[in-house]
PDB file of N, CA and C in Angstrom:
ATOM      1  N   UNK A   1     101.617  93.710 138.943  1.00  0.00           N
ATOM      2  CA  UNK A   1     100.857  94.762 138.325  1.00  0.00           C
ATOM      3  C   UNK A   1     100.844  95.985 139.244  1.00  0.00           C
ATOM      4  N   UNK A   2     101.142  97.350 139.163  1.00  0.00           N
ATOM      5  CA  UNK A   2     101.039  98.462 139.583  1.00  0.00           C
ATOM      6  C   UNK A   2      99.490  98.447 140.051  1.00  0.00           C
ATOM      7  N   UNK A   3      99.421  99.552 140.990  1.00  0.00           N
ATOM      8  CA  UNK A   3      98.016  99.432 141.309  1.00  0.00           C
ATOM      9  C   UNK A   3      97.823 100.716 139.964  1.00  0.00           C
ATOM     10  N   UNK A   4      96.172 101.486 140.259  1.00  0.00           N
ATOM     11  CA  UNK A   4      95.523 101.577 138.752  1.00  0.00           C
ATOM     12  C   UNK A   4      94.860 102.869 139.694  1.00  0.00           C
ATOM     13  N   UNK A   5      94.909 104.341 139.216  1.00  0.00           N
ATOM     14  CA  UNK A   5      93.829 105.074 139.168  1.00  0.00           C
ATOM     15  C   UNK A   5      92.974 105.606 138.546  1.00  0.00           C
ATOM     16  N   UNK A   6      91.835 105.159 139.000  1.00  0.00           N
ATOM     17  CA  UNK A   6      90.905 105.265 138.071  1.00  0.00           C
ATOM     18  C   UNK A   6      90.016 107.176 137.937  1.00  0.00           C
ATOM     19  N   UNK A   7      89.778 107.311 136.777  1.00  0.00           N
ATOM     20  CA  UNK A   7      89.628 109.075 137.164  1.00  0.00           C
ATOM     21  C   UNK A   7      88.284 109.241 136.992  1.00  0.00           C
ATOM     22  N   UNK A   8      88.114 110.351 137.549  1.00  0.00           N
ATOM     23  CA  UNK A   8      85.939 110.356 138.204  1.00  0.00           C
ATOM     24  C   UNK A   8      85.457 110.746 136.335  1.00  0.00           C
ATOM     25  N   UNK A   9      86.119 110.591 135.710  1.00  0.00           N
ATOM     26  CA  UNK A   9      85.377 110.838 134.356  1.00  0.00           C
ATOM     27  C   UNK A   9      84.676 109.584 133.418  1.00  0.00           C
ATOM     28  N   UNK A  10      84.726 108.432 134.174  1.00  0.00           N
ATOM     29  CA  UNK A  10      84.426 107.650 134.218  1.00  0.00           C
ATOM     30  C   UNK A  10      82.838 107.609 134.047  1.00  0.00           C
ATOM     31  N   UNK A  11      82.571 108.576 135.468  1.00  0.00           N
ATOM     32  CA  UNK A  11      81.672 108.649 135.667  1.00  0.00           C
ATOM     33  C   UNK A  11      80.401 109.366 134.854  1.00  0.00           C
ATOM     34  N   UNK A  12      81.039 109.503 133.894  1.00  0.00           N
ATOM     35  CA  UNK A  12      80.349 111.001 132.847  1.00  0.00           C
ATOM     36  C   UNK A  12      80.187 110.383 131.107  1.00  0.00           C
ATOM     37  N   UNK A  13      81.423 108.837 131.074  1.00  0.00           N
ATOM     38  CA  UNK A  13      81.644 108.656 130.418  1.00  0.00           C
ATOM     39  C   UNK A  13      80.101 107.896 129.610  1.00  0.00           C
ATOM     40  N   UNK A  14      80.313 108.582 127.851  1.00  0.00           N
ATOM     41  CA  UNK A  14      79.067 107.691 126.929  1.00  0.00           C
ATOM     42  C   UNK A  14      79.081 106.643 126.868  1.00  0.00           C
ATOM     43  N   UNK A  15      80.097 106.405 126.787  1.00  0.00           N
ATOM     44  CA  UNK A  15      80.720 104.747 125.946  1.00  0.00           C
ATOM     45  C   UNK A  15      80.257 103.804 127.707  1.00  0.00           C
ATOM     46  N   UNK A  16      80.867 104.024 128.400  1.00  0.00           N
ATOM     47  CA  UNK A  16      80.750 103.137 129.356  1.00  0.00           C
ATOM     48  C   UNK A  16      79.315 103.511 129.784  1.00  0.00           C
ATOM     49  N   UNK A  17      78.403 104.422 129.727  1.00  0.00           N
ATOM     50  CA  UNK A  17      76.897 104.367 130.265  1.00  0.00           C
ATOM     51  C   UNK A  17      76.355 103.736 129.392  1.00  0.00           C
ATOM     52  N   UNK A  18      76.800 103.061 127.908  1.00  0.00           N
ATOM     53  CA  UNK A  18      75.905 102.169 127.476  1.00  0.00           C
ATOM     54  C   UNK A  18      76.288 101.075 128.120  1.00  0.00           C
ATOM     55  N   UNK A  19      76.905 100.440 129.261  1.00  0.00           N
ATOM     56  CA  UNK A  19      76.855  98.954 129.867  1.00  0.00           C
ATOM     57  C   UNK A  19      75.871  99.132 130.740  1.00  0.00           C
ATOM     58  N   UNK A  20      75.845  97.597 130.956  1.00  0.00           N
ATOM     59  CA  UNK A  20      75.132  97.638 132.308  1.00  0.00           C
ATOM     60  C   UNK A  20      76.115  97.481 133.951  1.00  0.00           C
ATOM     61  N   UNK A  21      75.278  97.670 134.848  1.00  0.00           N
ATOM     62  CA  UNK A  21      75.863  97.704 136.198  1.00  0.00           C
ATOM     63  C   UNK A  21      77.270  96.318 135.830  1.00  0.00           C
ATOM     64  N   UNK A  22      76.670  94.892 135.699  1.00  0.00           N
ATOM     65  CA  UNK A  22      77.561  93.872 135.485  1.00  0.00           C
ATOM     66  C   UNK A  22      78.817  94.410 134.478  1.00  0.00           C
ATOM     67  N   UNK A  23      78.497  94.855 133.832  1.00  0.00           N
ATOM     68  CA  UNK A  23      79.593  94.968 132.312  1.00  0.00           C
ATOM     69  C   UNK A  23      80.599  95.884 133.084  1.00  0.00           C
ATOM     70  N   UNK A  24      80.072  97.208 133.343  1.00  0.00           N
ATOM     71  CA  UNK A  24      81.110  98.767 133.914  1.00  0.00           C
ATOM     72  C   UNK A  24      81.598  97.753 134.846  1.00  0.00           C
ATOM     73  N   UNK A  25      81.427  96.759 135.701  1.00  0.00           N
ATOM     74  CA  UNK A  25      82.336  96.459 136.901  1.00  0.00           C
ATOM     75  C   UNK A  25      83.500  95.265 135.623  1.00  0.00           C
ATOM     76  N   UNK A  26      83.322  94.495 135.242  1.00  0.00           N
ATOM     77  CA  UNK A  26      84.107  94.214 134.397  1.00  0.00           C
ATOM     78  C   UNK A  26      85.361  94.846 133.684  1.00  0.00           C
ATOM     79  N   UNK A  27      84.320  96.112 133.117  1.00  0.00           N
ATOM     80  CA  UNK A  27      85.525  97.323 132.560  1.00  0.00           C
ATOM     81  C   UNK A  27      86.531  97.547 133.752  1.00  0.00           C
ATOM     82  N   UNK A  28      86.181  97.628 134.429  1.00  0.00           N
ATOM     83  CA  UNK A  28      86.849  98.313 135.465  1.00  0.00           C
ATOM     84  C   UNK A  28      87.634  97.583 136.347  1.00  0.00           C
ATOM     85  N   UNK A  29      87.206  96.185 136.759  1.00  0.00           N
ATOM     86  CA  UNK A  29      87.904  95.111 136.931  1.00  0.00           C
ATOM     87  C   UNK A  29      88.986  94.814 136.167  1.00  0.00           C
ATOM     88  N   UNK A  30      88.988  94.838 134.481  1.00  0.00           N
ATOM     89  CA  UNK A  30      89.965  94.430 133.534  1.00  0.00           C
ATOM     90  C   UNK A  30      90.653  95.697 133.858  1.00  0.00           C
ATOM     91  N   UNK A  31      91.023  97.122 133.754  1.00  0.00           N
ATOM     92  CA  UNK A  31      91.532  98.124 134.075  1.00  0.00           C
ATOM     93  C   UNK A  31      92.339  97.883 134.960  1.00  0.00           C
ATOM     94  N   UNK A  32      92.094  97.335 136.354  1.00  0.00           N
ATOM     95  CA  UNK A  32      93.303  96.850 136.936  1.00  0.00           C
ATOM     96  C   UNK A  32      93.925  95.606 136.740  1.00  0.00           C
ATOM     97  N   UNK A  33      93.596  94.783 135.692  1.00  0.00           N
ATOM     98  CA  UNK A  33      94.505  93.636 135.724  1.00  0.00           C
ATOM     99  C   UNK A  33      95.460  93.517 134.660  1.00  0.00           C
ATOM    100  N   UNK A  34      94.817  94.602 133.343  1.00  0.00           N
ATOM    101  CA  UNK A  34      96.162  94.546 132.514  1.00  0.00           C
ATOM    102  C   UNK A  34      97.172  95.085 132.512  1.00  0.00           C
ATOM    103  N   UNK A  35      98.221  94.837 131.845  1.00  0.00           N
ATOM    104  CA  UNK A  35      99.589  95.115 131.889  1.00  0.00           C
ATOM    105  C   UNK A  35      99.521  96.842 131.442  1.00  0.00           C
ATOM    106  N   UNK A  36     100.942  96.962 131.439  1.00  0.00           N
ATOM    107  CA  UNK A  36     101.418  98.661 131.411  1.00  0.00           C
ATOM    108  C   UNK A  36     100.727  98.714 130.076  1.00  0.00           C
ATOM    109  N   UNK A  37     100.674  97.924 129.204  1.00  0.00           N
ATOM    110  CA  UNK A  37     100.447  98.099 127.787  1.00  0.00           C
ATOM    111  C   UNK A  37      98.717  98.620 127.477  1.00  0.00           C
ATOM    112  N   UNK A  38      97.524  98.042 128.700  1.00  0.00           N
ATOM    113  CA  UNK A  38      96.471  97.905 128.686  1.00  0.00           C
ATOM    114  C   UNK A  38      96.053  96.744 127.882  1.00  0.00           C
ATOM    115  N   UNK A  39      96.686  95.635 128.247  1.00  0.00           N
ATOM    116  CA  UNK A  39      96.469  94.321 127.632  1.00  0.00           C
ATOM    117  C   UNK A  39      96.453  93.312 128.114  1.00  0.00           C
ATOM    118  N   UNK A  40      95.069  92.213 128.199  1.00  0.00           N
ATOM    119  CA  UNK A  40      94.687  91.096 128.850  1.00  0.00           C
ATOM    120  C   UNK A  40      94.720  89.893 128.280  1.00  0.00           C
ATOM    121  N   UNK A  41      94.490  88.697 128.973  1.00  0.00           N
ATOM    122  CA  UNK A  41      94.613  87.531 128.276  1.00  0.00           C
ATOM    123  C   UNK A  41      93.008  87.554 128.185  1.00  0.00           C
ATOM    124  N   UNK A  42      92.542  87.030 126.723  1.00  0.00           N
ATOM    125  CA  UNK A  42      91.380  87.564 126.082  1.00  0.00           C
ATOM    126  C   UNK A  42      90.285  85.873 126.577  1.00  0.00           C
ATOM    127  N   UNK A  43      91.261  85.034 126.423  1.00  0.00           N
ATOM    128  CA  UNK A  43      90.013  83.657 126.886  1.00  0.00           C
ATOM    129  C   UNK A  43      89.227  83.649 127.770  1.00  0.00           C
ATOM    130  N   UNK A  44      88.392  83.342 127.752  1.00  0.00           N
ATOM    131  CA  UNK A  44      87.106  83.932 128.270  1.00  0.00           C
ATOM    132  C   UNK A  44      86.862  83.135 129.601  1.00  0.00           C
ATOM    133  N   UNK A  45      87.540  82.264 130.042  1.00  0.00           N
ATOM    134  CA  UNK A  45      87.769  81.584 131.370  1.00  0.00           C
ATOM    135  C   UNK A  45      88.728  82.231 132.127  1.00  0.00           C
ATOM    136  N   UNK A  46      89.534  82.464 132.003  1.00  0.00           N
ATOM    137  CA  UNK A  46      90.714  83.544 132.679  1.00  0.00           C
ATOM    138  C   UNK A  46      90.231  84.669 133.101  1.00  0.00           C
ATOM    139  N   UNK A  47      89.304  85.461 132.075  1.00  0.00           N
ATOM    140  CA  UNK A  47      89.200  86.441 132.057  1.00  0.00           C
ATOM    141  C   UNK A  47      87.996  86.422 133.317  1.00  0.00           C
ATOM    142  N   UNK A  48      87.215  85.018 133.239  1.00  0.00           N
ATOM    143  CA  UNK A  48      86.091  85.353 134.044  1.00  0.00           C
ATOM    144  C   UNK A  48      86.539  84.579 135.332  1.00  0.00           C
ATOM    145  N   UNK A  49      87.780  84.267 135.759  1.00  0.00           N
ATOM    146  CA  UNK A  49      88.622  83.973 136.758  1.00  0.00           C
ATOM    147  C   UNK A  49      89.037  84.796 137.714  1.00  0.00           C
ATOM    148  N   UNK A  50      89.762  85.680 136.699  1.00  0.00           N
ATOM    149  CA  UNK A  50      90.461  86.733 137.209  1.00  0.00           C
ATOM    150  C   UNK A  50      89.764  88.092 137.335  1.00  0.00           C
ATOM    151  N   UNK A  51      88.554  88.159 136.737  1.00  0.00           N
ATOM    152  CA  UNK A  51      87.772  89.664 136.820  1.00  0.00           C
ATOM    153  C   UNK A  51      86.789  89.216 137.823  1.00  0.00           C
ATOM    154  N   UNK A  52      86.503  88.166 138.211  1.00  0.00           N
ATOM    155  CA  UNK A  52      85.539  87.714 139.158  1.00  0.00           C
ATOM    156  C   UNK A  52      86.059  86.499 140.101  1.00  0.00           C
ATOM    157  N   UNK A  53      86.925  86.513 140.767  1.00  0.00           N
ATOM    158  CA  UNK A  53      87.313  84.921 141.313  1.00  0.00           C
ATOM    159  C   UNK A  53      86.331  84.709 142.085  1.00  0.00           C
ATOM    160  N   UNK A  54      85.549  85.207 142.884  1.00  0.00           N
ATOM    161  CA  UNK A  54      84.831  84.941 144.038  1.00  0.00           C
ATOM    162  C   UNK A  54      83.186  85.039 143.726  1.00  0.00           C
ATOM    163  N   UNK A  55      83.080  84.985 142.454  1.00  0.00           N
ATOM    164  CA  UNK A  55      81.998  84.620 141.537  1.00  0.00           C
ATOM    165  C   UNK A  55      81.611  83.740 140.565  1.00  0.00           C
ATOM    166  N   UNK A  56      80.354  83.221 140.309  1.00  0.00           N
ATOM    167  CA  UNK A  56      79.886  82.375 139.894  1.00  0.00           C
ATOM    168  C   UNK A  56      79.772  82.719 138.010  1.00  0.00           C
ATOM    169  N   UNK A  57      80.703  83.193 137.386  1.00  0.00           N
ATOM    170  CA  UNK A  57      80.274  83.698 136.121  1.00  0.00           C
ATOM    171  C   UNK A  57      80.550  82.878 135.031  1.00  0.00           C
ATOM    172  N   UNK A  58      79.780  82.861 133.786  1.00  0.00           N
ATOM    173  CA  UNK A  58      79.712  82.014 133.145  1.00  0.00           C
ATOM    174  C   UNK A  58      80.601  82.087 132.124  1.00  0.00           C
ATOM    175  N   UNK A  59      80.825  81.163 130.918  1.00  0.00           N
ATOM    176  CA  UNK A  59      81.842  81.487 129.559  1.00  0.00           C
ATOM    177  C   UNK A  59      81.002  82.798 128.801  1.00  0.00           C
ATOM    178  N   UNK A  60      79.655  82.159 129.309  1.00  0.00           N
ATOM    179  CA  UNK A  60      78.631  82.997 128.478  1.00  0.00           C
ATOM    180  C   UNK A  60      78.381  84.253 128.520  1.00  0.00           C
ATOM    181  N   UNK A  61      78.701  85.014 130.202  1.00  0.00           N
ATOM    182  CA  UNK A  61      77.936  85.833 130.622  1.00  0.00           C
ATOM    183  C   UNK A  61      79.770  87.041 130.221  1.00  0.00           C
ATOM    184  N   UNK A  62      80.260  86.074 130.185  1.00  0.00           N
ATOM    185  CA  UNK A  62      81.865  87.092 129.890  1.00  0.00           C
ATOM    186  C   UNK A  62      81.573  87.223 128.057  1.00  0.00           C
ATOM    187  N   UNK A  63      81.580  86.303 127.230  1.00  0.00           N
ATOM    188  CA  UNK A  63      81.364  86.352 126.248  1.00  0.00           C
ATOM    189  C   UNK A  63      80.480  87.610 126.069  1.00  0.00           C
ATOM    190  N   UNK A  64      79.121  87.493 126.802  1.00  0.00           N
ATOM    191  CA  UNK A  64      78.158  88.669 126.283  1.00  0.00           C
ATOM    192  C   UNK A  64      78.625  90.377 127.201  1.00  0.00           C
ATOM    193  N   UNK A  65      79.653  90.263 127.725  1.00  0.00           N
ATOM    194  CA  UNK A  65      80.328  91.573 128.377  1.00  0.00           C
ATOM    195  C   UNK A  65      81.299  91.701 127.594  1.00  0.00           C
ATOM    196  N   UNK A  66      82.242  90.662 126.836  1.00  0.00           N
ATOM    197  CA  UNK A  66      83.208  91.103 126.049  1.00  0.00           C
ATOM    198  C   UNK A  66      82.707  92.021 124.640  1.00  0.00           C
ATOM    199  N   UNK A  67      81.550  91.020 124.584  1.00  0.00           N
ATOM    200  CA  UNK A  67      80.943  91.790 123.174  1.00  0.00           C
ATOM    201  C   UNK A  67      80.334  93.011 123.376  1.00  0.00           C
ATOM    202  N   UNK A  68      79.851  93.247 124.468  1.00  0.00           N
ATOM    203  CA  UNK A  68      79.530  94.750 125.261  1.00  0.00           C
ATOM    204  C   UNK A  68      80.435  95.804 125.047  1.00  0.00           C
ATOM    205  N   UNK A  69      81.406  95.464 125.812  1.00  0.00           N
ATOM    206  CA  UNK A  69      82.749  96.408 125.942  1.00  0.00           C
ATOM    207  C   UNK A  69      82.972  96.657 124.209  1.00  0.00           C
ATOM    208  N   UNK A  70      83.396  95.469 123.612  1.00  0.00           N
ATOM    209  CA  UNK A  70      83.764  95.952 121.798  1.00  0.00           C
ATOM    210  C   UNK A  70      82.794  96.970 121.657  1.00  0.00           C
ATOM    211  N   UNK A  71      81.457  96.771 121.638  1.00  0.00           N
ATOM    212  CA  UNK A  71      80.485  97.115 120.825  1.00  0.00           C
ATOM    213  C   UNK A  71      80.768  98.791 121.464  1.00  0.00           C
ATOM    214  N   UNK A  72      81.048  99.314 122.940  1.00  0.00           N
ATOM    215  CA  UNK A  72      81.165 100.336 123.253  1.00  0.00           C
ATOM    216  C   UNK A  72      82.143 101.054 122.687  1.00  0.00           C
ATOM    217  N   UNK A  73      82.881 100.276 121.652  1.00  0.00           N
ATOM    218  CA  UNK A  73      84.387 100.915 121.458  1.00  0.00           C
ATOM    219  C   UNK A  73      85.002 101.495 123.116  1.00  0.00           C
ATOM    220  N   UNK A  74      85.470 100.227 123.758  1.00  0.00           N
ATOM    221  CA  UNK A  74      85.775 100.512 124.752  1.00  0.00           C
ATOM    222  C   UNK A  74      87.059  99.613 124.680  1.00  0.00           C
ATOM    223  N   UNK A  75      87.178  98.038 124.267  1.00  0.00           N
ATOM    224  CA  UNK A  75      88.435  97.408 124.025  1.00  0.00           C
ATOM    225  C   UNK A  75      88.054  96.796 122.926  1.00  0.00           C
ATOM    226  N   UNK A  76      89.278  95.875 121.801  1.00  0.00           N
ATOM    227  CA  UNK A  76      89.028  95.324 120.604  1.00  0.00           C
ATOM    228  C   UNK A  76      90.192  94.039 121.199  1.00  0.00           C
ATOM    229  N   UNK A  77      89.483  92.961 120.628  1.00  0.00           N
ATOM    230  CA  UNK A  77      90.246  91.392 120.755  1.00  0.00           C
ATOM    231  C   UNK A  77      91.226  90.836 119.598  1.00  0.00           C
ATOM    232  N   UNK A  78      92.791  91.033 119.633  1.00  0.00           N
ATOM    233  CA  UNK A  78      93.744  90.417 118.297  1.00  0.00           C
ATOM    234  C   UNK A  78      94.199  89.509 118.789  1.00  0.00           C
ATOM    235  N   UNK A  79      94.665  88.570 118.224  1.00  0.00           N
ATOM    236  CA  UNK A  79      95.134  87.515 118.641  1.00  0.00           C
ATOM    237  C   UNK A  79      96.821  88.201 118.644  1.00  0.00           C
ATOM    238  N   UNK A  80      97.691  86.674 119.768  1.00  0.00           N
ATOM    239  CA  UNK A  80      98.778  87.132 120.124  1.00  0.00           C
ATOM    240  C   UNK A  80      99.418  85.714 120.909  1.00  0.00           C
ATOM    241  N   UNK A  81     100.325  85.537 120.155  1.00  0.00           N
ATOM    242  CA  UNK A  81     100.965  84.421 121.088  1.00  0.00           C
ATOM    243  C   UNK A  81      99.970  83.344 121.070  1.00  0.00           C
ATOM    244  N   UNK A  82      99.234  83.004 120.146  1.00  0.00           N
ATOM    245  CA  UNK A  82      98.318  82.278 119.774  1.00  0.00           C
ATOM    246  C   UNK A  82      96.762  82.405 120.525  1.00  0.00           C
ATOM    247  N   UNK A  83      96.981  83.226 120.967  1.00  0.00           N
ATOM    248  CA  UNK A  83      95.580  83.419 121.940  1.00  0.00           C
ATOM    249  C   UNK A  83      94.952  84.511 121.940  1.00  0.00           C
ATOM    250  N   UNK A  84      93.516  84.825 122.105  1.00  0.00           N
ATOM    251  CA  UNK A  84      93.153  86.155 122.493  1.00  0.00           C
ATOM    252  C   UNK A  84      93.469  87.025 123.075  1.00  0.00           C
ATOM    253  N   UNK A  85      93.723  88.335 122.841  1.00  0.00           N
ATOM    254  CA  UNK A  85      94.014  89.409 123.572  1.00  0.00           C
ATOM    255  C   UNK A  85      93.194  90.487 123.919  1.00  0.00           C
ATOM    256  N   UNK A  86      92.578  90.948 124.587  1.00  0.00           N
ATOM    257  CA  UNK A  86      91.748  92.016 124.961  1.00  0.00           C
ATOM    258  C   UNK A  86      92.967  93.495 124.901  1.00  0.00           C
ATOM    259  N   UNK A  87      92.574  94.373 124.303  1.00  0.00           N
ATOM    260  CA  UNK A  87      92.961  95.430 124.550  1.00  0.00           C
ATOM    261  C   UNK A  87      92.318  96.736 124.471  1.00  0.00           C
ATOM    262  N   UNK A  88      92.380  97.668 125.608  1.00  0.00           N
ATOM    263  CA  UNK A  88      91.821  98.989 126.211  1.00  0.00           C
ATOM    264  C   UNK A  88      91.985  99.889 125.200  1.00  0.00           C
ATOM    265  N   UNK A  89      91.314 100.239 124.169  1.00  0.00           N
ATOM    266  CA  UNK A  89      91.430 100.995 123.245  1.00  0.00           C
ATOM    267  C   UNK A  89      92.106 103.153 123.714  1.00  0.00           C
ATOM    268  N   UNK A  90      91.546 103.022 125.176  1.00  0.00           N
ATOM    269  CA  UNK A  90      91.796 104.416 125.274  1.00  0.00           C
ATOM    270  C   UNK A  90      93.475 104.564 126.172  1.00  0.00           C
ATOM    271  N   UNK A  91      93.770 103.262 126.552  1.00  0.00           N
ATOM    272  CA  UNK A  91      94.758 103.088 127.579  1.00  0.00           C
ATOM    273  C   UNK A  91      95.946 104.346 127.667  1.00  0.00           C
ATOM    274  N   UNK A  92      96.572 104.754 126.673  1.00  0.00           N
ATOM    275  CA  UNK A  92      97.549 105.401 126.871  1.00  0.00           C
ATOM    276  C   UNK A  92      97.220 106.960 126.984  1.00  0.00           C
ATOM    277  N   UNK A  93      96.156 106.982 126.755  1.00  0.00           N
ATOM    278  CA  UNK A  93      94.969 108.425 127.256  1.00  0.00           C
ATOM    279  C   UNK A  93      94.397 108.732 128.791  1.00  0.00           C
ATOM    280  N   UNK A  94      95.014 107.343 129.866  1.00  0.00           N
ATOM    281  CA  UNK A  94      94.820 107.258 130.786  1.00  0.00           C
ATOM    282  C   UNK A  94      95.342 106.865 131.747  1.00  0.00           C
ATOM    283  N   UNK A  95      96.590 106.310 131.582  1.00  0.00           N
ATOM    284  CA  UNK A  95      97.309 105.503 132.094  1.00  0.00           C
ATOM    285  C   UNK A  95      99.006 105.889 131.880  1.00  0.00           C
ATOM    286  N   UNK A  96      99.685 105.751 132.615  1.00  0.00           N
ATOM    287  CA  UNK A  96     101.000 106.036 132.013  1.00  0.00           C
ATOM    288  C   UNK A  96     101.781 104.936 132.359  1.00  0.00           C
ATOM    289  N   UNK A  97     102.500 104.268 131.301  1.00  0.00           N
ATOM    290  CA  UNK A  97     103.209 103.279 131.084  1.00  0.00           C
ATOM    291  C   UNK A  97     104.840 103.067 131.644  1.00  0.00           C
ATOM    292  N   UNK A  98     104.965 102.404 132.695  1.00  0.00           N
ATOM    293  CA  UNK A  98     106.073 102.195 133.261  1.00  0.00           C
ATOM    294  C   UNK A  98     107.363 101.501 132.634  1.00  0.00           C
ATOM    295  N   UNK A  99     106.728 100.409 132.217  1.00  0.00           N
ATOM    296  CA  UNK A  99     107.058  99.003 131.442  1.00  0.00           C
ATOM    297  C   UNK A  99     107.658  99.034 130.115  1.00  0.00           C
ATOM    298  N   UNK A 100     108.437  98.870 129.883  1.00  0.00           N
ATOM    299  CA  UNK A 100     109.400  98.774 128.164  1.00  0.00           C
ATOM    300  C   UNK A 100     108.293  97.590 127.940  1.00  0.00           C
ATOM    301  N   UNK A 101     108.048  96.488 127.674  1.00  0.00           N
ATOM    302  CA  UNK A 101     107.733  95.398 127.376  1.00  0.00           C
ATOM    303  C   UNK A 101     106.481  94.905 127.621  1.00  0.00           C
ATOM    304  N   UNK A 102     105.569  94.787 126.821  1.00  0.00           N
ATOM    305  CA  UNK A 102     104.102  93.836 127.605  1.00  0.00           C
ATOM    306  C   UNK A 102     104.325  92.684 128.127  1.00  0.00           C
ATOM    307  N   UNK A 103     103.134  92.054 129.092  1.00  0.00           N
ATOM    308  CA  UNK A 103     104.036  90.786 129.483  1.00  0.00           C
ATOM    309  C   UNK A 103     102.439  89.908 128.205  1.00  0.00           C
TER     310      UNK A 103
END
């Protein structure tokens, strides 16, 4: 994965001041882990693996941040390859895509 810059408008942003402290680090955690495409593996153990390894987080406590983030219109979940997918609704508004291919 490329590393990720993140831009101070973040900081200003509506959508993300409706999370809480836990949720925005999530957002922002998932921001650097998805692909060029802005797309994650959506199961909710992975997700709370890989956005937190060195934390104690629950199926539950990702579940109620995933539904956070939707509800912000911040990412929306399709399935793909038989599994959940998280994807960054604003990604290509922020990000510039290296990658022909999602992985």
């Amino acid at each position: 994965m490329p590393n990720r810059i993140i831009k101070e408008s973040i900081c200003t942003s509506e959508n993300i001041d409706q999370l809480t402290p836990f949720q925005e680090t999530a957002f922002i955690r998932l921001m650097v882990n998805c692909d060029d495409f802005g797309r994650f593996d959506g199961r909710l153990k992975v997700l709370s693996s890989r956005l937190f390894p060195l934390k104690d987080v629950t199926t539950e406590q990702m579940q109620e941040t995933l539904d956070a983030l939707i509800a912000a219109n911040l990412v929306t979940v399709e399935q793909g390859y038989g599994k959940p997918v998280v994807i960054m609704k604003t990604w290509g508004k922020h990000q510039r895509s290296r990658a022909t291919e999602t992985k």
